[in-house]
C-alpha atoms as a PDB file:
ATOM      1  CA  UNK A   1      46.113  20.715   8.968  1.00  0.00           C
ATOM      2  CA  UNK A   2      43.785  22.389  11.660  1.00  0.00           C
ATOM      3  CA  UNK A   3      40.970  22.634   9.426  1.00  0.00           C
ATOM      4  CA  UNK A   4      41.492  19.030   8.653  1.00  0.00           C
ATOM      5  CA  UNK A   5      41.393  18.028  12.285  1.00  0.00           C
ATOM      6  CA  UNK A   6      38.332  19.805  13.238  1.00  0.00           C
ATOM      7  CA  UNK A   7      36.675  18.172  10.110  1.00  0.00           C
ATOM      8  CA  UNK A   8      37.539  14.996  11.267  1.00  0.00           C
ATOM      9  CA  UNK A   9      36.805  15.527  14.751  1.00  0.00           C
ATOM     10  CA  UNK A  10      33.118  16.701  13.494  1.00  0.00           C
ATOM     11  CA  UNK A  11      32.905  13.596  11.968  1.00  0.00           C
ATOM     12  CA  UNK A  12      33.665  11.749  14.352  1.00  0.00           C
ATOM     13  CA  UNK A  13      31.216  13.619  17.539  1.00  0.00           C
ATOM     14  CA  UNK A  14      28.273  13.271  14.672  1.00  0.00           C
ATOM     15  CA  UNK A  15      29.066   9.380  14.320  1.00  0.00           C
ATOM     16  CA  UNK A  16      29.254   8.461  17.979  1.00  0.00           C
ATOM     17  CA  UNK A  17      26.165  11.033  18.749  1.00  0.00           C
ATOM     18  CA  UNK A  18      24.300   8.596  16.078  1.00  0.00           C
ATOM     19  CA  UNK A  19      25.237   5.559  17.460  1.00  0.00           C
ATOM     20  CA  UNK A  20      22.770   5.405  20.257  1.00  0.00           C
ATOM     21  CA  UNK A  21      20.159   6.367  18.294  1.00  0.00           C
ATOM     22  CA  UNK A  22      20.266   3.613  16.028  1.00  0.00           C
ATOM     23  CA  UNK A  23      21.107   1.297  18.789  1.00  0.00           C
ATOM     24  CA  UNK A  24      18.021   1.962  20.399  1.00  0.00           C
ATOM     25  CA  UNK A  25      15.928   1.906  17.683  1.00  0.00           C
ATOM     26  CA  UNK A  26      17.217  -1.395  16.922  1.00  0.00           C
ATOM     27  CA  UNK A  27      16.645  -2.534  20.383  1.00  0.00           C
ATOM     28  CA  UNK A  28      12.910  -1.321  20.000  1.00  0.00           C
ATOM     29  CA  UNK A  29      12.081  -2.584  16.841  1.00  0.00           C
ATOM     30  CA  UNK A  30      13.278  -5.944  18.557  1.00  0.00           C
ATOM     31  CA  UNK A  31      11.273  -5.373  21.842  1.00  0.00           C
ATOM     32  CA  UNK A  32       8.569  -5.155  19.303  1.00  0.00           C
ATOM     33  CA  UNK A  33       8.641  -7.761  17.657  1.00  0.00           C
ATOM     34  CA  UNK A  34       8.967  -9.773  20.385  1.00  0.00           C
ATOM     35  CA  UNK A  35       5.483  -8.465  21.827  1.00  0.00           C
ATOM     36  CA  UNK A  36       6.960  -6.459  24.249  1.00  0.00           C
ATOM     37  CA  UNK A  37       5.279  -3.284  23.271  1.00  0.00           C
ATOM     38  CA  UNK A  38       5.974  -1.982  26.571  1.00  0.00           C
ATOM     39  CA  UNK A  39       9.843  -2.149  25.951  1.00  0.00           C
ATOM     40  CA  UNK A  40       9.250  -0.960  22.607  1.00  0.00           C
ATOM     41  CA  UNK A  41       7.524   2.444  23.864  1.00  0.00           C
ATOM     42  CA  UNK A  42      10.354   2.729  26.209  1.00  0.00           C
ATOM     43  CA  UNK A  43      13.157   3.108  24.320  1.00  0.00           C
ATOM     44  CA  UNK A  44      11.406   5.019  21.144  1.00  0.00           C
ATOM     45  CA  UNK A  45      10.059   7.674  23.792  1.00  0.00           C
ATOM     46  CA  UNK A  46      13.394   9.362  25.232  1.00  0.00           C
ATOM     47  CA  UNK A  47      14.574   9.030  21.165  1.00  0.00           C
ATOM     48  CA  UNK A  48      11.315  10.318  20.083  1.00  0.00           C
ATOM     49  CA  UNK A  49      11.428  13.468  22.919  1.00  0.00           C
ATOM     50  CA  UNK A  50      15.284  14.296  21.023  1.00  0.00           C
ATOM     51  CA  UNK A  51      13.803  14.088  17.697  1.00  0.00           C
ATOM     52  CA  UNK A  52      14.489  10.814  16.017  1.00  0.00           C
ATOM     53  CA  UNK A  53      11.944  10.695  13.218  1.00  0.00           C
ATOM     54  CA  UNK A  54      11.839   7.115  13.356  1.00  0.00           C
ATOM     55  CA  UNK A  55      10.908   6.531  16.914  1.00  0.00           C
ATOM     56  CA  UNK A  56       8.581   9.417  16.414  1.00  0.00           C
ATOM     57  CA  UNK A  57       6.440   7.563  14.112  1.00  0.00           C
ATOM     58  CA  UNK A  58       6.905   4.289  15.950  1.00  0.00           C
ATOM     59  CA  UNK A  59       5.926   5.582  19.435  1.00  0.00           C
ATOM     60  CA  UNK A  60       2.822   6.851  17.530  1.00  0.00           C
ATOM     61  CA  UNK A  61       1.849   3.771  16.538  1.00  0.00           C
ATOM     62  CA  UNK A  62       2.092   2.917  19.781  1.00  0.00           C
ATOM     63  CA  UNK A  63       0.002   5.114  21.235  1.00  0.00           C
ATOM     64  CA  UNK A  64      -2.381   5.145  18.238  1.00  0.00           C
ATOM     65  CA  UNK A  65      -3.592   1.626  18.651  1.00  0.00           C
ATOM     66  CA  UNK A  66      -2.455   1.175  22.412  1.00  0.00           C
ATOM     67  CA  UNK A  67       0.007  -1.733  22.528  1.00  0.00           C
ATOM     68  CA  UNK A  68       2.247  -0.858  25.221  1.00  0.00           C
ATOM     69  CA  UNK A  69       0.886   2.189  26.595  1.00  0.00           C
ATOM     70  CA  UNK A  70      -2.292   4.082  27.421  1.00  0.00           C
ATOM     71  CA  UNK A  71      -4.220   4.984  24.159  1.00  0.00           C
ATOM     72  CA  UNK A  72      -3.930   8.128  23.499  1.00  0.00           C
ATOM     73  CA  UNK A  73      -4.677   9.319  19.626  1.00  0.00           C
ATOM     74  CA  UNK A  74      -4.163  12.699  19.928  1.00  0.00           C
ATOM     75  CA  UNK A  75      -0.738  12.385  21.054  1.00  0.00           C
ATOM     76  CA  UNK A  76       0.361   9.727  18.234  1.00  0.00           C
ATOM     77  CA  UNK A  77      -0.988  12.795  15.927  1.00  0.00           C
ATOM     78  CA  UNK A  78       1.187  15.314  17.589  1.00  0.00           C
ATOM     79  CA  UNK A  79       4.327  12.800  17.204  1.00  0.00           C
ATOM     80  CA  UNK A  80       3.438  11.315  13.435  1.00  0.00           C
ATOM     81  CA  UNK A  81       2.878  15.725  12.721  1.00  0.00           C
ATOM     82  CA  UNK A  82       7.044  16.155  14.186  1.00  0.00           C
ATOM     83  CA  UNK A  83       7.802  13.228  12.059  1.00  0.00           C
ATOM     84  CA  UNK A  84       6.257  14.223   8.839  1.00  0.00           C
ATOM     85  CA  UNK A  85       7.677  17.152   9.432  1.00  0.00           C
ATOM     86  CA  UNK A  86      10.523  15.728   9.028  1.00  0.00           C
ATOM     87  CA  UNK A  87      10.211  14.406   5.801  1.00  0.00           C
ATOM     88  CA  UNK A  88       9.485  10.828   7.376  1.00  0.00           C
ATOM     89  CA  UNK A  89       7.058   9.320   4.854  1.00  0.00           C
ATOM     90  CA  UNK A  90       5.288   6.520   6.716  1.00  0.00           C
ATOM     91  CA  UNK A  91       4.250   9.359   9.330  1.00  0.00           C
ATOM     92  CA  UNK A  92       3.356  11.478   6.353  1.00  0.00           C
ATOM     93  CA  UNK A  93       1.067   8.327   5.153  1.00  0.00           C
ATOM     94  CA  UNK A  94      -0.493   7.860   8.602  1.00  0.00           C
ATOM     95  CA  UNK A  95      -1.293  11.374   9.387  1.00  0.00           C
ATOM     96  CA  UNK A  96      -3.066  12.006   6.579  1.00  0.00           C
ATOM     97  CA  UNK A  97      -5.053   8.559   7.027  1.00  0.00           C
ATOM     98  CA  UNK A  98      -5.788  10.151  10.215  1.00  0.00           C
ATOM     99  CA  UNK A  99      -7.541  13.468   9.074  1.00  0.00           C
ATOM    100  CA  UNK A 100      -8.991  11.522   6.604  1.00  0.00           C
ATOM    101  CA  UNK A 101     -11.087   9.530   9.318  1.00  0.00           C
ATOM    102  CA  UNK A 102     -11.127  12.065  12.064  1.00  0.00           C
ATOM    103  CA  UNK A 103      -8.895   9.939  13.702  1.00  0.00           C
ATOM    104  CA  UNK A 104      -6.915  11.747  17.469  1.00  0.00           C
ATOM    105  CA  UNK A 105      -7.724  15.543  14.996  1.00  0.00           C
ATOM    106  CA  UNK A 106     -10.774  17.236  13.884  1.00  0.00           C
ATOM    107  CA  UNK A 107     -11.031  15.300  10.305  1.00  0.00           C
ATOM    108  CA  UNK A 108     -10.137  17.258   6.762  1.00  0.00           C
ATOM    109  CA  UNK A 109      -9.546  15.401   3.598  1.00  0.00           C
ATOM    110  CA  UNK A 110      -8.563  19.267   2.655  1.00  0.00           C
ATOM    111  CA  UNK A 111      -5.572  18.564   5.084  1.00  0.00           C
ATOM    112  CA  UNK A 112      -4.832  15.105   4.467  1.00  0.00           C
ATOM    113  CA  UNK A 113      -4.415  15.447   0.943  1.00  0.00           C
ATOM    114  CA  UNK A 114      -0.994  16.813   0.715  1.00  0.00           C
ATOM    115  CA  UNK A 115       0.371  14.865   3.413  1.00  0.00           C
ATOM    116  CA  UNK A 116      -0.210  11.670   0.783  1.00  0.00           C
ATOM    117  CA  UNK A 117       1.309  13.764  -1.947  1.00  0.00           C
ATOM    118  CA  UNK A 118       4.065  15.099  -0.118  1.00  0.00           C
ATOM    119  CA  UNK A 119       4.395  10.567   0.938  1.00  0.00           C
ATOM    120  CA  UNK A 120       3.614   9.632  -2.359  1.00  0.00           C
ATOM    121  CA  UNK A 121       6.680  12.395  -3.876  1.00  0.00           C
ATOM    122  CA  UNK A 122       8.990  10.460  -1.997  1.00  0.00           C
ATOM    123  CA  UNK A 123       8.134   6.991  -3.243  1.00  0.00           C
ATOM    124  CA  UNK A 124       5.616   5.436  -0.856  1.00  0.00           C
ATOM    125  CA  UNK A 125       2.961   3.359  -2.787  1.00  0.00           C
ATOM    126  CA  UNK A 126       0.660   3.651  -0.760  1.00  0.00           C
ATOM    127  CA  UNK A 127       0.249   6.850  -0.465  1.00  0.00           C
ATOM    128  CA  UNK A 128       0.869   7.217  -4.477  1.00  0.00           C
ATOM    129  CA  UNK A 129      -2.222   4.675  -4.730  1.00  0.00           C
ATOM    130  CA  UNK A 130      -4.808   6.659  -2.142  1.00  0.00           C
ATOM    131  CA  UNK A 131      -3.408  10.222  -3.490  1.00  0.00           C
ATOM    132  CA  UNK A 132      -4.689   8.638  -7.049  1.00  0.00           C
ATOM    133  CA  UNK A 133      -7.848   7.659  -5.320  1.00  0.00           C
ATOM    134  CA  UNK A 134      -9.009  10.717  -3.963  1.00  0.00           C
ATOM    135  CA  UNK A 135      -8.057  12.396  -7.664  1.00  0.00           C
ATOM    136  CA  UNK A 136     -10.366   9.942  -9.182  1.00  0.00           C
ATOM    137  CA  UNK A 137     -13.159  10.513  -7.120  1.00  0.00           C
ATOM    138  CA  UNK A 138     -12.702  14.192  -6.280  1.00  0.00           C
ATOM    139  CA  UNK A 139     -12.292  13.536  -2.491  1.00  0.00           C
ATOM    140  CA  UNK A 140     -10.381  16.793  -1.016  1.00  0.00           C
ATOM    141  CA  UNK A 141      -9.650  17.930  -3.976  1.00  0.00           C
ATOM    142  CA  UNK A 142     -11.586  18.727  -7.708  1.00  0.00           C
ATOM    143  CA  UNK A 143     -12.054  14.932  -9.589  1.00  0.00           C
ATOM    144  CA  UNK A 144      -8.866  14.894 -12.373  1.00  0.00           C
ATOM    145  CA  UNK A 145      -8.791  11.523 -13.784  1.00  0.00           C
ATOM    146  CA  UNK A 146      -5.281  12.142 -15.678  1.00  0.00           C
ATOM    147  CA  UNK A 147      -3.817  12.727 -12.345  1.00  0.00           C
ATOM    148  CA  UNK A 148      -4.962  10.051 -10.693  1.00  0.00           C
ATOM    149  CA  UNK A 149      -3.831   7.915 -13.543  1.00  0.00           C
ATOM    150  CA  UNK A 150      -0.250   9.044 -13.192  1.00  0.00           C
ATOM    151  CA  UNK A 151      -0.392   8.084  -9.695  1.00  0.00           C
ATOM    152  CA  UNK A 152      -1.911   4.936  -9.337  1.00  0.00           C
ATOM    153  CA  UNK A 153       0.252   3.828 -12.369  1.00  0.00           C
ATOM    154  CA  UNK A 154       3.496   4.805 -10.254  1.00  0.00           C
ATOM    155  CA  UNK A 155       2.101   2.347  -6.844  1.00  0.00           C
ATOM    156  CA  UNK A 156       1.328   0.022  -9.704  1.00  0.00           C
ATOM    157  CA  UNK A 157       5.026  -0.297 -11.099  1.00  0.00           C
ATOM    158  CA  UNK A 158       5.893  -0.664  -7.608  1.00  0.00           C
ATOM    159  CA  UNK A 159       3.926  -3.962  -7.138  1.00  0.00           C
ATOM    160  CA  UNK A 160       0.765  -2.495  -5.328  1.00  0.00           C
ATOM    161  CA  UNK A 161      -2.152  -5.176  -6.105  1.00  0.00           C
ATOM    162  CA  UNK A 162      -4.933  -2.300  -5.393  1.00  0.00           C
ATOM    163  CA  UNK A 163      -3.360   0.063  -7.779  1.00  0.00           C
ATOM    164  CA  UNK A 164      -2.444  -2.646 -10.330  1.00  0.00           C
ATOM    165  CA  UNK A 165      -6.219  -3.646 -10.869  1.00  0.00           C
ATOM    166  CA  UNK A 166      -7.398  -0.378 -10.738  1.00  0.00           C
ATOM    167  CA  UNK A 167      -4.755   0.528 -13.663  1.00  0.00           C
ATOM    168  CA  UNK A 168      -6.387  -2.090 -15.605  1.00  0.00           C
ATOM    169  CA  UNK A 169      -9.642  -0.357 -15.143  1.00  0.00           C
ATOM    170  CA  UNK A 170      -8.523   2.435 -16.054  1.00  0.00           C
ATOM    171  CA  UNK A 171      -6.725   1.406 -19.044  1.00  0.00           C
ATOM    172  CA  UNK A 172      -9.963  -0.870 -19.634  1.00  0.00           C
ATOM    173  CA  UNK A 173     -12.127   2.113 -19.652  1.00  0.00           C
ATOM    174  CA  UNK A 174     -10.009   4.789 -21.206  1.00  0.00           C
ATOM    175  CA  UNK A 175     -10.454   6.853 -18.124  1.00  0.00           C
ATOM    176  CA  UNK A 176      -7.701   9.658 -17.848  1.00  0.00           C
ATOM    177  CA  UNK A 177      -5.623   7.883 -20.041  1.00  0.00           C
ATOM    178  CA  UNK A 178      -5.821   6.169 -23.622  1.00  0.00           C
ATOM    179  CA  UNK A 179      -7.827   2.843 -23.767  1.00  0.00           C
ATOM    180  CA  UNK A 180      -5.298  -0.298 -24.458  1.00  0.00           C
ATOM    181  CA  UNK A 181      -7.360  -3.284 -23.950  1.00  0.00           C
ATOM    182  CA  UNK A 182      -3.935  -5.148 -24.118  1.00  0.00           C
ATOM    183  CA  UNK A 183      -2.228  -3.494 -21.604  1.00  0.00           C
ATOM    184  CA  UNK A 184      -5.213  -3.222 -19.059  1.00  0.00           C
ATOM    185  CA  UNK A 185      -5.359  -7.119 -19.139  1.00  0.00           C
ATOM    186  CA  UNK A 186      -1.329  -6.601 -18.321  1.00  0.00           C
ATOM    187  CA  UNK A 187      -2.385  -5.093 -15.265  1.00  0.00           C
ATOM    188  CA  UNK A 188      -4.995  -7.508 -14.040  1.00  0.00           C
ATOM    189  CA  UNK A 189      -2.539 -10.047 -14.388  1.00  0.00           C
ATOM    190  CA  UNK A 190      -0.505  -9.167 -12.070  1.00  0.00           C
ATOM    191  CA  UNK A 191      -2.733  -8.662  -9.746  1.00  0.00           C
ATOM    192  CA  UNK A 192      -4.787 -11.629 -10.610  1.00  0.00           C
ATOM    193  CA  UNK A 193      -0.959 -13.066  -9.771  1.00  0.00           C
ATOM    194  CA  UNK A 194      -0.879 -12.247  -6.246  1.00  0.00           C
ATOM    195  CA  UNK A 195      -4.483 -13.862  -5.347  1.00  0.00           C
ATOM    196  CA  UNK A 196      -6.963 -10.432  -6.089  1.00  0.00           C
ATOM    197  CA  UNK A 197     -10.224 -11.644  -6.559  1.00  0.00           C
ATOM    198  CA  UNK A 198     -10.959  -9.080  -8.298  1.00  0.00           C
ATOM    199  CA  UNK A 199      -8.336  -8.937 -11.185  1.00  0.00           C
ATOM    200  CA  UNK A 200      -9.388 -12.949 -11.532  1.00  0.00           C
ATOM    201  CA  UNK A 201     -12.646 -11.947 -12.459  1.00  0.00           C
ATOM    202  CA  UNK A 202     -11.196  -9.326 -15.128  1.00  0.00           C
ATOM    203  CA  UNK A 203      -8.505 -11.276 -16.304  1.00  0.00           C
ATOM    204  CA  UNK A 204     -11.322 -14.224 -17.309  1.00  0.00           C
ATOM    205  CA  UNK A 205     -13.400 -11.846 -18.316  1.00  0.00           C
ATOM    206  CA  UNK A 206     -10.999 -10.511 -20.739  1.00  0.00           C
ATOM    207  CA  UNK A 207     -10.172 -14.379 -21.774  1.00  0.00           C
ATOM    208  CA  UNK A 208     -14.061 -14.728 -22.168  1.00  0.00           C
ATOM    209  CA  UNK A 209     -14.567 -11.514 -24.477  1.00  0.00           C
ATOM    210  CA  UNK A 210     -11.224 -11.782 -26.339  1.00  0.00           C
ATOM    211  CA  UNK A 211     -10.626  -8.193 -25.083  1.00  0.00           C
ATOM    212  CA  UNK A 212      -6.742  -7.703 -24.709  1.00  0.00           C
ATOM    213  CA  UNK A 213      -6.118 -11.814 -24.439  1.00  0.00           C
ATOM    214  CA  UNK A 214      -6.677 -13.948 -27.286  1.00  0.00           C
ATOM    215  CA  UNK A 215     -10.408 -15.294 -26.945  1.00  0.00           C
ATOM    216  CA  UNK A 216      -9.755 -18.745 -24.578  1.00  0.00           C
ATOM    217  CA  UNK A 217     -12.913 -20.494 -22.625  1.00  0.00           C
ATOM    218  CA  UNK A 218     -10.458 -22.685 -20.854  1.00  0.00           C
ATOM    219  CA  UNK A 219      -8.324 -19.629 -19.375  1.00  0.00           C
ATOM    220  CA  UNK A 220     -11.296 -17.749 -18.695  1.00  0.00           C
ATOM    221  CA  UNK A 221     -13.047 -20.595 -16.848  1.00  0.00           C
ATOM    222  CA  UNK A 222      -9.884 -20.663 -14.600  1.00  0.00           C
ATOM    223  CA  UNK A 223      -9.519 -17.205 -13.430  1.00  0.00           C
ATOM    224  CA  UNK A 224     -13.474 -16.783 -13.133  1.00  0.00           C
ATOM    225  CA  UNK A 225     -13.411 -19.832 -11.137  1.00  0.00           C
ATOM    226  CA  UNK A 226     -10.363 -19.148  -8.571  1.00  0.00           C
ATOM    227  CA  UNK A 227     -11.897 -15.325  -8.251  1.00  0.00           C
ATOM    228  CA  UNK A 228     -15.838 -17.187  -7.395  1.00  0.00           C
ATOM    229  CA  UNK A 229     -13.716 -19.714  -4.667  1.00  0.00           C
ATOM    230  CA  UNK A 230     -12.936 -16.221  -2.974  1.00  0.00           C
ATOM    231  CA  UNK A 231     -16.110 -16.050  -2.753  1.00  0.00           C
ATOM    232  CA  UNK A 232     -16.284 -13.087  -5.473  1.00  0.00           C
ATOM    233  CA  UNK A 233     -20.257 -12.348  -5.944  1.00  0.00           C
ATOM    234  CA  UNK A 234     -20.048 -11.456  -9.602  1.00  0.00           C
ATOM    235  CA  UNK A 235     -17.284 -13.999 -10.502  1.00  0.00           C
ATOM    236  CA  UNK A 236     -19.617 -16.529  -8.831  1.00  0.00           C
ATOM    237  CA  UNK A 237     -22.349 -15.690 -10.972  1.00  0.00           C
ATOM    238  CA  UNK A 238     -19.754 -15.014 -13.936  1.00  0.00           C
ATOM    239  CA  UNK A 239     -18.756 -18.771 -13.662  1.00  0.00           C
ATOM    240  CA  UNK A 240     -22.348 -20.203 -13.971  1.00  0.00           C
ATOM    241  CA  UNK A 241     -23.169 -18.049 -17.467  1.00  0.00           C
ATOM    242  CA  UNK A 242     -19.794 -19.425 -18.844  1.00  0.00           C
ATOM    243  CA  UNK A 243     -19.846 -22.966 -17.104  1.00  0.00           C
ATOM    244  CA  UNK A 244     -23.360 -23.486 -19.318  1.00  0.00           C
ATOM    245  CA  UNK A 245     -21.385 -22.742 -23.037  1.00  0.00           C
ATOM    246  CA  UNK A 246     -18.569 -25.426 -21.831  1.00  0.00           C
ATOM    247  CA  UNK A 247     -18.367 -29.093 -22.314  1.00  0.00           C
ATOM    248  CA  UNK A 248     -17.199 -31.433 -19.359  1.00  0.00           C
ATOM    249  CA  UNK A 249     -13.713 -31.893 -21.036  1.00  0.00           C
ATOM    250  CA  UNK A 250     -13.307 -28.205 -20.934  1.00  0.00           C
ATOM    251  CA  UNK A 251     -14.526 -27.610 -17.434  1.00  0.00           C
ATOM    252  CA  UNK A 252     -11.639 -30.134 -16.185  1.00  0.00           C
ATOM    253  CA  UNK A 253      -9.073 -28.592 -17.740  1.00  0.00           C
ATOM    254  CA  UNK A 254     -10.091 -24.921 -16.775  1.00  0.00           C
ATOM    255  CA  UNK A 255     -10.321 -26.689 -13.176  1.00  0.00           C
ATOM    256  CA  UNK A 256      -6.901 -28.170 -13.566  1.00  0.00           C
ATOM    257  CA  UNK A 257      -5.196 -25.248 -14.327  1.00  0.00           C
ATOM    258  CA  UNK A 258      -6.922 -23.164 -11.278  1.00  0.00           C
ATOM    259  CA  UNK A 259      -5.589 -25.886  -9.117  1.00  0.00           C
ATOM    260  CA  UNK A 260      -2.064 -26.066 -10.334  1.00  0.00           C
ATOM    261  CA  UNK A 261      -2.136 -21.808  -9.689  1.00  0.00           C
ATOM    262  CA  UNK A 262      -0.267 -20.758  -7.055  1.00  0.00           C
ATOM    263  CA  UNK A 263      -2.662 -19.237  -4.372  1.00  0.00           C
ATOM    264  CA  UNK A 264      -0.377 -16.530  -2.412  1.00  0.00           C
ATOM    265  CA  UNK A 265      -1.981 -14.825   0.401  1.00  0.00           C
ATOM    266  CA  UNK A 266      -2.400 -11.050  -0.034  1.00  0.00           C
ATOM    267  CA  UNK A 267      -1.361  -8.823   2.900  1.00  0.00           C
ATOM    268  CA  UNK A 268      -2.459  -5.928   3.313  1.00  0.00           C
ATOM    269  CA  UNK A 269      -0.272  -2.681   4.046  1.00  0.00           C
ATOM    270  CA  UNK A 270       0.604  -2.656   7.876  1.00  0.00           C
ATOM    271  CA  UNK A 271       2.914   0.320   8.966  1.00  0.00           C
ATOM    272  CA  UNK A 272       6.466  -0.644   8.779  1.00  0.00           C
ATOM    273  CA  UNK A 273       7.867   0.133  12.008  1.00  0.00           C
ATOM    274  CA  UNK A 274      12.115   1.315  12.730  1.00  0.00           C
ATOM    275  CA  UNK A 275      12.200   0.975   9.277  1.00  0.00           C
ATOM    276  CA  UNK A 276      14.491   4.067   7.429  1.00  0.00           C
ATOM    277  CA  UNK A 277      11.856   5.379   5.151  1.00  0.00           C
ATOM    278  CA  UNK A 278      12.392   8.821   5.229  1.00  0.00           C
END
C-alpha cells in the first residue's frame, strides 16, 4: 500500500511539474505565430535555461535569425548543441546545417555529419536527404553511393520532393543501386506531382524516350512544357526539339493536359518550431 502511494504520488509531482512546461511552450509557439517574436523569446528562455529541449531549439531560432531578440549566432549554437544533446532532432538538423556553413561555430562538415545521421536515425527527412547528399558527393565523409542511396530513398518514402527526384536519378543511372528505368520514372512522378521542375523535365523525358513510360509525345509534351513555364533552361530548350516532331493537334492536347494539372506550390523545409520532434 505505501509503495503504491509513493508511486502514485511520483506520478502525480512529474505530471503537474510538466504542466507548465507545455503550457508555456504552447503560449510561445502562439506568441509566435502571432509575430510577436518578442513574447515568443520570453517564455522559451526561462524553459530553455531549465532544460526544455523544445524551447531550446526554438529560442535558437530566435536568436539565430534575430526575430525577437538581439542576433546572436553563437548563442543559438550553444542552445540547438543542449538540445541535440538531447536527442531533439530538428536541433540535431540545424546544428549540423550550421557547421556545415560556418554558421555562429568555426565550420566542419567533419562535425556536421553525424549530427544529420544521428537526425536522420530518428526519422527526420531532411536530414535523411542531406546525410544522402554528402554520401554521394563525398562531402565530410569518403563518396559511398550505396549509402547515400539508402538514405535518400528513406526522405523519399517520406514525401521529400528533393530526395524523390534524386531517387529517380539514381535509379535512372544505376548509381549505388540497380538501374530500373521503371521505377526511376516512379520517382519523378511524384515529384513531378508536387510542381518540381525538375522531375517534369524527367518525367517527359522518359515519355519522349519510352524509358520506364510507354513511348507517348502527347505526355511528354506536357510535362516538358509545365517544367519550361518554370522557367526550366533545359526543359525550355527540351520543348522546342520535341515541339518541331509534333503536329498542331498534338501540341493542343499536350497543352490541354498541362493546363488541367494541378500546379501546387512547393515549400521548402522551414524549421518547425514547439513542435515534439524529439
Amino acid at each position: 500500500m505505501t509503495q503504491r502511494f509513493v508511486m502514485c504520488a511520483a506520478l502525480a509531482a512529474s505530471l503537474f511539474l510538466s504542466m507548465p512546461a507545455r503550457a508555456s511552450n504552447e503560449v510561445a509557439l502562439d506568441a509566435y505565430k502571432r509575430g510577436d517574436f518578442a513574447a515568443a523569446a520570453a517564455q522559451w528562455r526561462p524553459l530553455a535555461d531549465r532544460g526544455d529541449a523544445r524551447a531550446q531549439y526554438s529560442l535558437g531560432y530566435l536568436l539565430h535569425v534575430g526575430q525577437g531578440v538581439a542576433q546572436d549566432k553563437a548563442r543559438a549554437v550553444e542552445l540547438w548543441t543542449r538540445a541535440a544533446q538531447q536527442g531533439f532532432a530538428e536541433a540535431q538538423h540545424s546544428l549540423a546545417l550550421a557547421y556545415m556553413s560556418g554558421d555562429g561555430v568555426a565550420k566542419s562538415e567533419a562535425a556536421a555529419l553525424p549530427w544529420f545521421q544521428r537526425a536522420a536515425e530518428g526519422g527526420l527527412a531532411r536530414s535523411q536527404y542531406t546525410l544522402g547528399k554528402m554520401h554521394l558527393h563525398g562531402v565530410g565523409t569518403p563518396a559511398n553511393a550505396a549509402e547515400a542511396a539508402r538514405w535518400i530513398k528513406a526522405a523519399a518514402e517520406q514525401g521529400d520532393h528533393r530526395a524523390q527526384y534524386n531517387m529517380g536519378k539514381l535509379l535512372r543511372d544505376g548509381h549505388g543501386i540497380a538501374q530500373n528505368m521503371a521505377e526511376a520514372a516512379n520517382w519523378f512522378e511524384r515529384a513531378a506531382l508536387k510542381g518540381f521542375a525538375g522531375a517534369q523535365l524527367q518525367l517527359g523525358l522518359r515519355f519522349a524516350r519510352g524509358e520506364g513510360r510507354p513511348q507517348d509525345d502527347v505526355q511528354a509534351f506536357k510535362w516538358i512544357w509545365l517544367a519550361a513555364e518554370q522557367g526550366h533552361g533545359e526543359a525550355q530548350q527540351q520543348r522546342g526539339v520535341l515541339q518541331a516532331r509534333l503536329n498542331s493537334a498534338q501540341v493542343a492536347q499536350a497543352r490541354r493536359l498541362a493546363a488541367a494539372e494541378p500546379t501546387p506550390r512547393l515549400v521548402s523545409a522551414r524549421p518547425s518550431l514547439g513542435t515534439t520532434t524529439n
